[in-house]
Every structure is written in C-alpha cells, then in structure tokens.
C-alpha atoms as a PDB file:
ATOM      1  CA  UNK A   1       9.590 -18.611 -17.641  1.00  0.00           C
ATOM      2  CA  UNK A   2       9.789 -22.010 -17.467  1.00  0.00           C
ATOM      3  CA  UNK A   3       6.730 -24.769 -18.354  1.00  0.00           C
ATOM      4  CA  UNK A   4       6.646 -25.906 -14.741  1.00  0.00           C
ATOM      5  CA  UNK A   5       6.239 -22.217 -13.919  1.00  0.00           C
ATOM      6  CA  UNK A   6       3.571 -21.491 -16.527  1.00  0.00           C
ATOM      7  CA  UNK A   7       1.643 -25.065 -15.173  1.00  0.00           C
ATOM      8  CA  UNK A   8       2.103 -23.424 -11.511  1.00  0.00           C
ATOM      9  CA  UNK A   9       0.375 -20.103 -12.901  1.00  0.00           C
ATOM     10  CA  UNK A  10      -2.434 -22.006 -14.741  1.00  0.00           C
ATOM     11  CA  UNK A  11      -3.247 -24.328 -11.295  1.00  0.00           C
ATOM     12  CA  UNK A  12      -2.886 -21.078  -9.548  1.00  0.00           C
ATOM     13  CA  UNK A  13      -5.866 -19.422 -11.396  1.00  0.00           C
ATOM     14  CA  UNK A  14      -7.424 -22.768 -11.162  1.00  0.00           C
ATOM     15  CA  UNK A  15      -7.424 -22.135  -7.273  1.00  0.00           C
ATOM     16  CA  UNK A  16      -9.028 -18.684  -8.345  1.00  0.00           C
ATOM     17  CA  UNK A  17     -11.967 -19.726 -10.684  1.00  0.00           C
ATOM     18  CA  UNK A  18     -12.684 -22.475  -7.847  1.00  0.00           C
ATOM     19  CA  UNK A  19     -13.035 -20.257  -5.434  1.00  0.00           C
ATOM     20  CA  UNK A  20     -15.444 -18.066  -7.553  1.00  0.00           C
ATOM     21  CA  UNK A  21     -17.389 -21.109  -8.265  1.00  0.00           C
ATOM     22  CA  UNK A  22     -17.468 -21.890  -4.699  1.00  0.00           C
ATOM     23  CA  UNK A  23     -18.254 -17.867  -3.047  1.00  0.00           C
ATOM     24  CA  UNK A  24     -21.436 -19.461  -1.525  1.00  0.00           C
ATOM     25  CA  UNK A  25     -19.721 -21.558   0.469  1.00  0.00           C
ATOM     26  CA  UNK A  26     -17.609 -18.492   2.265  1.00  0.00           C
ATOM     27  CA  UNK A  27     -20.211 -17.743   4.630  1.00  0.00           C
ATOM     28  CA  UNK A  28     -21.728 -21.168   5.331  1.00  0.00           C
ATOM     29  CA  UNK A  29     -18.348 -22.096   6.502  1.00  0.00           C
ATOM     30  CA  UNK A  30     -17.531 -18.855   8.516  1.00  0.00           C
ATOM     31  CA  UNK A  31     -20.922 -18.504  10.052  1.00  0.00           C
ATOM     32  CA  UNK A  32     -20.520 -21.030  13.289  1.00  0.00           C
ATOM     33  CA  UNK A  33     -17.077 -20.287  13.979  1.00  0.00           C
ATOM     34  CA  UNK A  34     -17.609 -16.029  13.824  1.00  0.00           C
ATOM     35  CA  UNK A  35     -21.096 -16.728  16.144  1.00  0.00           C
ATOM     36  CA  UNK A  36     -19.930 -19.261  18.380  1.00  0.00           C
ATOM     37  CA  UNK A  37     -16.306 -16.713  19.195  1.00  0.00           C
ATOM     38  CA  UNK A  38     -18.961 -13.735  19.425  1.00  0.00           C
ATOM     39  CA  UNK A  39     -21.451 -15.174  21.378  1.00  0.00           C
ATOM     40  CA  UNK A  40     -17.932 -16.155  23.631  1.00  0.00           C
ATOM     41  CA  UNK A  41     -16.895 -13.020  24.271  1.00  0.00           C
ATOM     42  CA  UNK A  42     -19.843 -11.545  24.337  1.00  0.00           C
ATOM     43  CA  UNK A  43     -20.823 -13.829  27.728  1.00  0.00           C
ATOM     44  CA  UNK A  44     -18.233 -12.380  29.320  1.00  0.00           C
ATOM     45  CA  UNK A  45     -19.686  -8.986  29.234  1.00  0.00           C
ATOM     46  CA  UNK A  46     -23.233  -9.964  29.745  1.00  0.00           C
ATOM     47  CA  UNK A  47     -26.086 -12.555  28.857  1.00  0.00           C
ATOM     48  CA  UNK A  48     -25.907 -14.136  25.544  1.00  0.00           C
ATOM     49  CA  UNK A  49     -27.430 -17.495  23.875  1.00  0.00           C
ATOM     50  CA  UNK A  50     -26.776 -18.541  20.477  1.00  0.00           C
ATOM     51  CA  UNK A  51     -29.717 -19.523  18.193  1.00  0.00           C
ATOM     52  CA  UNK A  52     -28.248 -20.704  14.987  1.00  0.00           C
ATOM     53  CA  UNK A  53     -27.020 -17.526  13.714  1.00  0.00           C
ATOM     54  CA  UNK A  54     -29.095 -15.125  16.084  1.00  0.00           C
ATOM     55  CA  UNK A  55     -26.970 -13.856  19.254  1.00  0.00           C
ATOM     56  CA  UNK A  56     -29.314 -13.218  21.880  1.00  0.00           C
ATOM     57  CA  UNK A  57     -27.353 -10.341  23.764  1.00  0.00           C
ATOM     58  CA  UNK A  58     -29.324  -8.739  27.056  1.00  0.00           C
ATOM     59  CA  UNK A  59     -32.249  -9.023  25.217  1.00  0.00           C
ATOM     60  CA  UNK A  60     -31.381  -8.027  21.674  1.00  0.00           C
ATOM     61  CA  UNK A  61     -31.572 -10.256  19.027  1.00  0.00           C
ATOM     62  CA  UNK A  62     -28.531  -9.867  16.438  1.00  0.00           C
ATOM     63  CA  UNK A  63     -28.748 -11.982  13.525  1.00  0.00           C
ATOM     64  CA  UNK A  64     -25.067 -12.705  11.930  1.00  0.00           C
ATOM     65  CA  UNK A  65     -26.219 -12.079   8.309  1.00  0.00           C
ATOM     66  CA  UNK A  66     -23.285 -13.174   5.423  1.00  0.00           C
ATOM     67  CA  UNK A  67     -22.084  -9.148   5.362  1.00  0.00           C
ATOM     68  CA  UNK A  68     -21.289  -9.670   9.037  1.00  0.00           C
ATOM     69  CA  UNK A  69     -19.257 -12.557   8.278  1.00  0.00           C
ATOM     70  CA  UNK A  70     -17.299 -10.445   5.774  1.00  0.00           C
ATOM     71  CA  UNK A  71     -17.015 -13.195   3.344  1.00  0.00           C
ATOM     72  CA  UNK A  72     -15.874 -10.872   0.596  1.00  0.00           C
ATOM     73  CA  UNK A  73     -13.094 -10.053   2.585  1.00  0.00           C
ATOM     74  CA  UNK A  74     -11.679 -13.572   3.055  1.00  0.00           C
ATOM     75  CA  UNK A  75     -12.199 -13.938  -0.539  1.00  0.00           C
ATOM     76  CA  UNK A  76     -10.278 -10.951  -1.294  1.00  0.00           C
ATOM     77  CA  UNK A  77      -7.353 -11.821   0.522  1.00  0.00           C
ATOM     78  CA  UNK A  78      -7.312 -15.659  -1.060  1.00  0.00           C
ATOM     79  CA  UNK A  79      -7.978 -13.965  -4.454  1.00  0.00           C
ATOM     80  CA  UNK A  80      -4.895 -11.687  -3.703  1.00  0.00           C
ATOM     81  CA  UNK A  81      -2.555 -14.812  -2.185  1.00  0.00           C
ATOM     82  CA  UNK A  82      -3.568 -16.888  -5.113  1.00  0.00           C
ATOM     83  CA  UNK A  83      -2.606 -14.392  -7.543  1.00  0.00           C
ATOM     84  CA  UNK A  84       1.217 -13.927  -7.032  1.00  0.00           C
ATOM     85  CA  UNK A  85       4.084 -15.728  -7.550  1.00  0.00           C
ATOM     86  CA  UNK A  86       5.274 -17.811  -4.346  1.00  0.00           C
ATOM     87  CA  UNK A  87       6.455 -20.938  -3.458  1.00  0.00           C
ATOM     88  CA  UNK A  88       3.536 -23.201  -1.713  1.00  0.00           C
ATOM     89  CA  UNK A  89       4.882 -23.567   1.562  1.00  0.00           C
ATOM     90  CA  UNK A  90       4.882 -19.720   2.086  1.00  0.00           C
ATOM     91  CA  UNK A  91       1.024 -19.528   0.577  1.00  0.00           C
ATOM     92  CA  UNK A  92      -0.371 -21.507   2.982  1.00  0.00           C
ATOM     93  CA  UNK A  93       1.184 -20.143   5.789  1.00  0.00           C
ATOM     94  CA  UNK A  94       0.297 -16.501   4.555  1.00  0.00           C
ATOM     95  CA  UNK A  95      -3.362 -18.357   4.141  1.00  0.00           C
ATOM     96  CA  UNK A  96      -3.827 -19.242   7.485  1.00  0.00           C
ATOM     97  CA  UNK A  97      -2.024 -16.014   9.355  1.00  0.00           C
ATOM     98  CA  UNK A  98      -4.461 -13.797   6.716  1.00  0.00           C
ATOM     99  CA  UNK A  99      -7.326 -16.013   7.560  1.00  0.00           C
ATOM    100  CA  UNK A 100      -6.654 -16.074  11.180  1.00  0.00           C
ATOM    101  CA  UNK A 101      -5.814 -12.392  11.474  1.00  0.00           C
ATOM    102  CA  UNK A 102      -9.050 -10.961   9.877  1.00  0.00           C
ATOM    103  CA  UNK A 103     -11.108 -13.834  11.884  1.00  0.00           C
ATOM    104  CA  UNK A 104      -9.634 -11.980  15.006  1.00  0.00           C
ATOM    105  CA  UNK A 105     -10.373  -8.718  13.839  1.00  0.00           C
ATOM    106  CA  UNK A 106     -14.705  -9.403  12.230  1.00  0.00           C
ATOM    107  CA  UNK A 107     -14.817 -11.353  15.940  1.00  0.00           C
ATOM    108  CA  UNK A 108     -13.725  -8.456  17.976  1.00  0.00           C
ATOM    109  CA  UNK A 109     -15.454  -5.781  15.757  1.00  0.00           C
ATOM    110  CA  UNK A 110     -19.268  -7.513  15.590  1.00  0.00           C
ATOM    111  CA  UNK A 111     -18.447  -8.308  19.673  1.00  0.00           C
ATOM    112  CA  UNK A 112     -18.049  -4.005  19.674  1.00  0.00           C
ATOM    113  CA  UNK A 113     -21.251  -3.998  17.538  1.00  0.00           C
ATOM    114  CA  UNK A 114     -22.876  -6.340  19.744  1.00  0.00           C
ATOM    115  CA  UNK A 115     -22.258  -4.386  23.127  1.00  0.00           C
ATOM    116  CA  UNK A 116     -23.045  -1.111  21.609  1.00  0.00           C
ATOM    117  CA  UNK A 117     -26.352  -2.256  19.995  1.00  0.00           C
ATOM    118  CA  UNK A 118     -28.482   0.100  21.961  1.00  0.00           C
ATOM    119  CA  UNK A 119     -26.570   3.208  21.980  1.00  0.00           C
ATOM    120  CA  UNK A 120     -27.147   5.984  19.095  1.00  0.00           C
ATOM    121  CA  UNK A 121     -23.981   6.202  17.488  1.00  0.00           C
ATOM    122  CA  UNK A 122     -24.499   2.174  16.858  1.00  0.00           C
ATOM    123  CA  UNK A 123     -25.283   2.805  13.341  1.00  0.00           C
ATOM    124  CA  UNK A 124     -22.792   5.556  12.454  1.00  0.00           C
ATOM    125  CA  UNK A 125     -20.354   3.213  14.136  1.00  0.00           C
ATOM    126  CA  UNK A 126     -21.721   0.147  12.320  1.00  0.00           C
ATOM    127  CA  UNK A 127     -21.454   1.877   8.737  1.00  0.00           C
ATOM    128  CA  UNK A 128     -17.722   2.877  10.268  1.00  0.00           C
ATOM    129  CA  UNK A 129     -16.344  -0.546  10.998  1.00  0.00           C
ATOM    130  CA  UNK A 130     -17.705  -1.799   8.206  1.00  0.00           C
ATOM    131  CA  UNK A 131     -16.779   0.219   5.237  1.00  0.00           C
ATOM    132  CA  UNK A 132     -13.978   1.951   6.227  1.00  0.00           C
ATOM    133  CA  UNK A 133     -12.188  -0.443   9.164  1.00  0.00           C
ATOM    134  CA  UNK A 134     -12.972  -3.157   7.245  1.00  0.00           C
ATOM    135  CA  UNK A 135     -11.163  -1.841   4.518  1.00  0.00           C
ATOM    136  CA  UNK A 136      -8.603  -0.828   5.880  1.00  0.00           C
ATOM    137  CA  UNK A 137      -7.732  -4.238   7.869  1.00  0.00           C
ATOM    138  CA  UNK A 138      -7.410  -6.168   4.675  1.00  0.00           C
ATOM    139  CA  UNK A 139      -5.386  -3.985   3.150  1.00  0.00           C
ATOM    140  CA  UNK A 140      -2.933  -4.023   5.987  1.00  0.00           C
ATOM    141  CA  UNK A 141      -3.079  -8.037   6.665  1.00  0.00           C
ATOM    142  CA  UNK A 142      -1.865  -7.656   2.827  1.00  0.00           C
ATOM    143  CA  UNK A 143       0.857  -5.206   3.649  1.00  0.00           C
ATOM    144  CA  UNK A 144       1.627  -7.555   6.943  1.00  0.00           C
ATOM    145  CA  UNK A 145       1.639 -10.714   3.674  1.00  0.00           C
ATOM    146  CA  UNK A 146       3.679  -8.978   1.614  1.00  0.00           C
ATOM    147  CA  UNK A 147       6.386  -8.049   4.543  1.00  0.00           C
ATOM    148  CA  UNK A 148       6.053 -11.220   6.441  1.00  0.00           C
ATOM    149  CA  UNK A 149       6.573 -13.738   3.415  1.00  0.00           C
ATOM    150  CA  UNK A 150       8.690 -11.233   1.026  1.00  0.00           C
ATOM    151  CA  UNK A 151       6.126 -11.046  -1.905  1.00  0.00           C
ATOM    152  CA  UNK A 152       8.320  -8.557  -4.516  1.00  0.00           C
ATOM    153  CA  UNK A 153       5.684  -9.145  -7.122  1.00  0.00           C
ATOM    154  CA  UNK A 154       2.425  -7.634  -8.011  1.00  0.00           C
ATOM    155  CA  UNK A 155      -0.897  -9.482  -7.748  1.00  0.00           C
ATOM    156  CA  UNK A 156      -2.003 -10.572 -11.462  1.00  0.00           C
ATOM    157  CA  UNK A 157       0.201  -7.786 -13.336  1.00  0.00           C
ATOM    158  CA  UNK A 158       3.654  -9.573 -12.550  1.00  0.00           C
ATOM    159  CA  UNK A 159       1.664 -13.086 -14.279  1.00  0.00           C
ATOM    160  CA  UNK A 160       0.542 -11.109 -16.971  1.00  0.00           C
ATOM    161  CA  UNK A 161       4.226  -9.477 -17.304  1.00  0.00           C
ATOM    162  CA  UNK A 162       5.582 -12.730 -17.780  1.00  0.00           C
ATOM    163  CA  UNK A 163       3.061 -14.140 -19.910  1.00  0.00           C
ATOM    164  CA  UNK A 164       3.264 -11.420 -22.420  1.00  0.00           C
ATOM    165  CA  UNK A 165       7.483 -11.736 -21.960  1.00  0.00           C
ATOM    166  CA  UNK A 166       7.000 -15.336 -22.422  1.00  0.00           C
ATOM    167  CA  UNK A 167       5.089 -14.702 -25.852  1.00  0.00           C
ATOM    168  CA  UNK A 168       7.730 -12.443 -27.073  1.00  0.00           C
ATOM    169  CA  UNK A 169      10.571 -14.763 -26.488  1.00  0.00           C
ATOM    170  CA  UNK A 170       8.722 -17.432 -28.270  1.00  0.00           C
ATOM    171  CA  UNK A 171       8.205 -15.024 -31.160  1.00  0.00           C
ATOM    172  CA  UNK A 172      11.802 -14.521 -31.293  1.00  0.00           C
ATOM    173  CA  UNK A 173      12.763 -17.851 -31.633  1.00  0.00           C
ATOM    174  CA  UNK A 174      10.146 -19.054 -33.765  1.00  0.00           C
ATOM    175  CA  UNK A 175      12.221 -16.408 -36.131  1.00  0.00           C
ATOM    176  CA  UNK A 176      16.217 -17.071 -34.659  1.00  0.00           C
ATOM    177  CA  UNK A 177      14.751 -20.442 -36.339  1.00  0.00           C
ATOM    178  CA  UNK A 178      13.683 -19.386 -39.654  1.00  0.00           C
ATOM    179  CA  UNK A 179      16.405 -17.529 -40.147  1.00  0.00           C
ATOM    180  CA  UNK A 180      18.952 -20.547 -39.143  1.00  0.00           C
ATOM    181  CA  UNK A 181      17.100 -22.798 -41.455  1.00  0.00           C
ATOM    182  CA  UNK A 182      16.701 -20.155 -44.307  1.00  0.00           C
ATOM    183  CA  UNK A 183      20.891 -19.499 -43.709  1.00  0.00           C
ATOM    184  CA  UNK A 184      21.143 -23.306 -44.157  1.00  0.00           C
ATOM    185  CA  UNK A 185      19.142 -24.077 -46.600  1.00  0.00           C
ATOM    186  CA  UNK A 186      21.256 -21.404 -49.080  1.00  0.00           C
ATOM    187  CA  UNK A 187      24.279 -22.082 -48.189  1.00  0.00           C
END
C-alpha cells in the first residue's frame, strides 16, 4: 500500500465522518423530491394536493415524516460505497444508480402505502415494507453495486486488512534496517 493509497483511504473516511456530521441534512434534502414523485403518482390514481410534507390523498392526510424518507437507508448505502476500495469514477456512478434505485423503490412503496391507507392490513403492511422490504432492497442495490462495478473487497475490513499489513511491513523494515546498519557498522 502505497501513500497515495493510504491519503485516498484517509479522504475516504473523511467523506464518512462528513456525512455523519451532516445526517440531518438526509431528510431535508430527500423530503421535496420523495413528496412531490408521491403526490405524482398518487394523482394518477385519485385526488391528491401537496402541503409541504402532508399528501392530501382522497381525503387522508399523510404526513412524509424523516422514517418515510428512509434517510438511514441512503446513508447506509453511501456509508457502504465510501468504505471500499474503488477508483472515483466507478463511486459516483454506483452513487447515483444506488441513490436513484432506492429513490424508485421508497417512491413506489409510500405511493402503495398511500393508496392502501384505509384498508386494515395498512399497518401490518406498513410495518412489512418498512422493516423487512426495506431491508431487503438495500441489501440487494448493494449486491446489484458490488456486481455492477466489480467491488472484490469488503466494506471497512479490506482497509483495515491493509492498514494492519501496512504496519507490519513497516515493522519489518524499520528492522531489515537495523540489521543492515548493525552488519555495517561491525564489519
């Protein structure tokens, strides 16, 4: 391991401790855009108005609360992207498919919620999509990353790996050294 690939693994945990400075900011960002593509879709299927975050739907009001927008799962795929080795290019493209992707999938499952507000398996449903589907659709945009963008190594353990490698090596020349200089210096 190189230095330019130890400064690459420091800014890349930068990126991480940034975005846990910045969590807040997840769902004040993701709010609109998740309302305004429900509220969309959700015309098409009957009467809706947006009110801020509140989707008026035949009469219901549905307030978009920051678990709806599922911030914690956008985090958890950054947190995952930023924490293995790959070359820039590839990160933000994996970014902005993840991103996308799981945008898609909170849009179309709130949209579900949304229509099926009123019926009583709404909340067994709700606890469903939320826990479980949820879940589940990160963990396969990260299978879809790792396939898509051929990530071989794993998130944080691989830096570690090296890090601990890269300690050893040192140790071992820090000691090839003394050694040389010790053979020198008696001879």
């Amino acid at each position: 391991m190189n230095n330019s690939k130890i400064f690459y693994l420091f800014l890349r945990y930068f990126f991480v401790l940034l975005i846990a400075l910045f969590i807040f900011l997840f769902p004040l960002v993701l709010t609109a855009p998740t309302a305004l593509s429900v509220n969309f879709l959700l015309t098409l299927t009957g009467e809706s108005h947006l009110i801020n975050n509140v989707i008026v739907y035949n009469g219901v009001g549905i307030e978009l609360i920051p678990a709806c927008i599922a911030s914690s799962a956008y985090i958890l795929l950054f947190l995952l992207l930023f924490s293995v080795q790959m070359k820039a290019k590839d990160r933000i493209k994996a970014l902005v498919f993840s991103i996308f992707l799981f945008f898609i999938f909170n849009v179309f499952r709130i949209t579900l919620l949304s229509i099926i507000i009123k019926s009583p398996v709404f909340e067994i449903l709700h606890m469903f999509l939320w826990y479980f589907l949820s879940t589940l659709a990160v963990f396969l945009i990260w299978i879809l990353d790792v396939k898509m963008f051929n990530i071989s190594n794993i998130p944080v353990y691989s830096d570690f790996k090296d890090l601990l490698s890269l300690a050893k090596n040192r140790k071992k020349l820090k000691k090839s050294k003394r050694k040389s200089k010790n053979y020198k210096s008696s001879h």
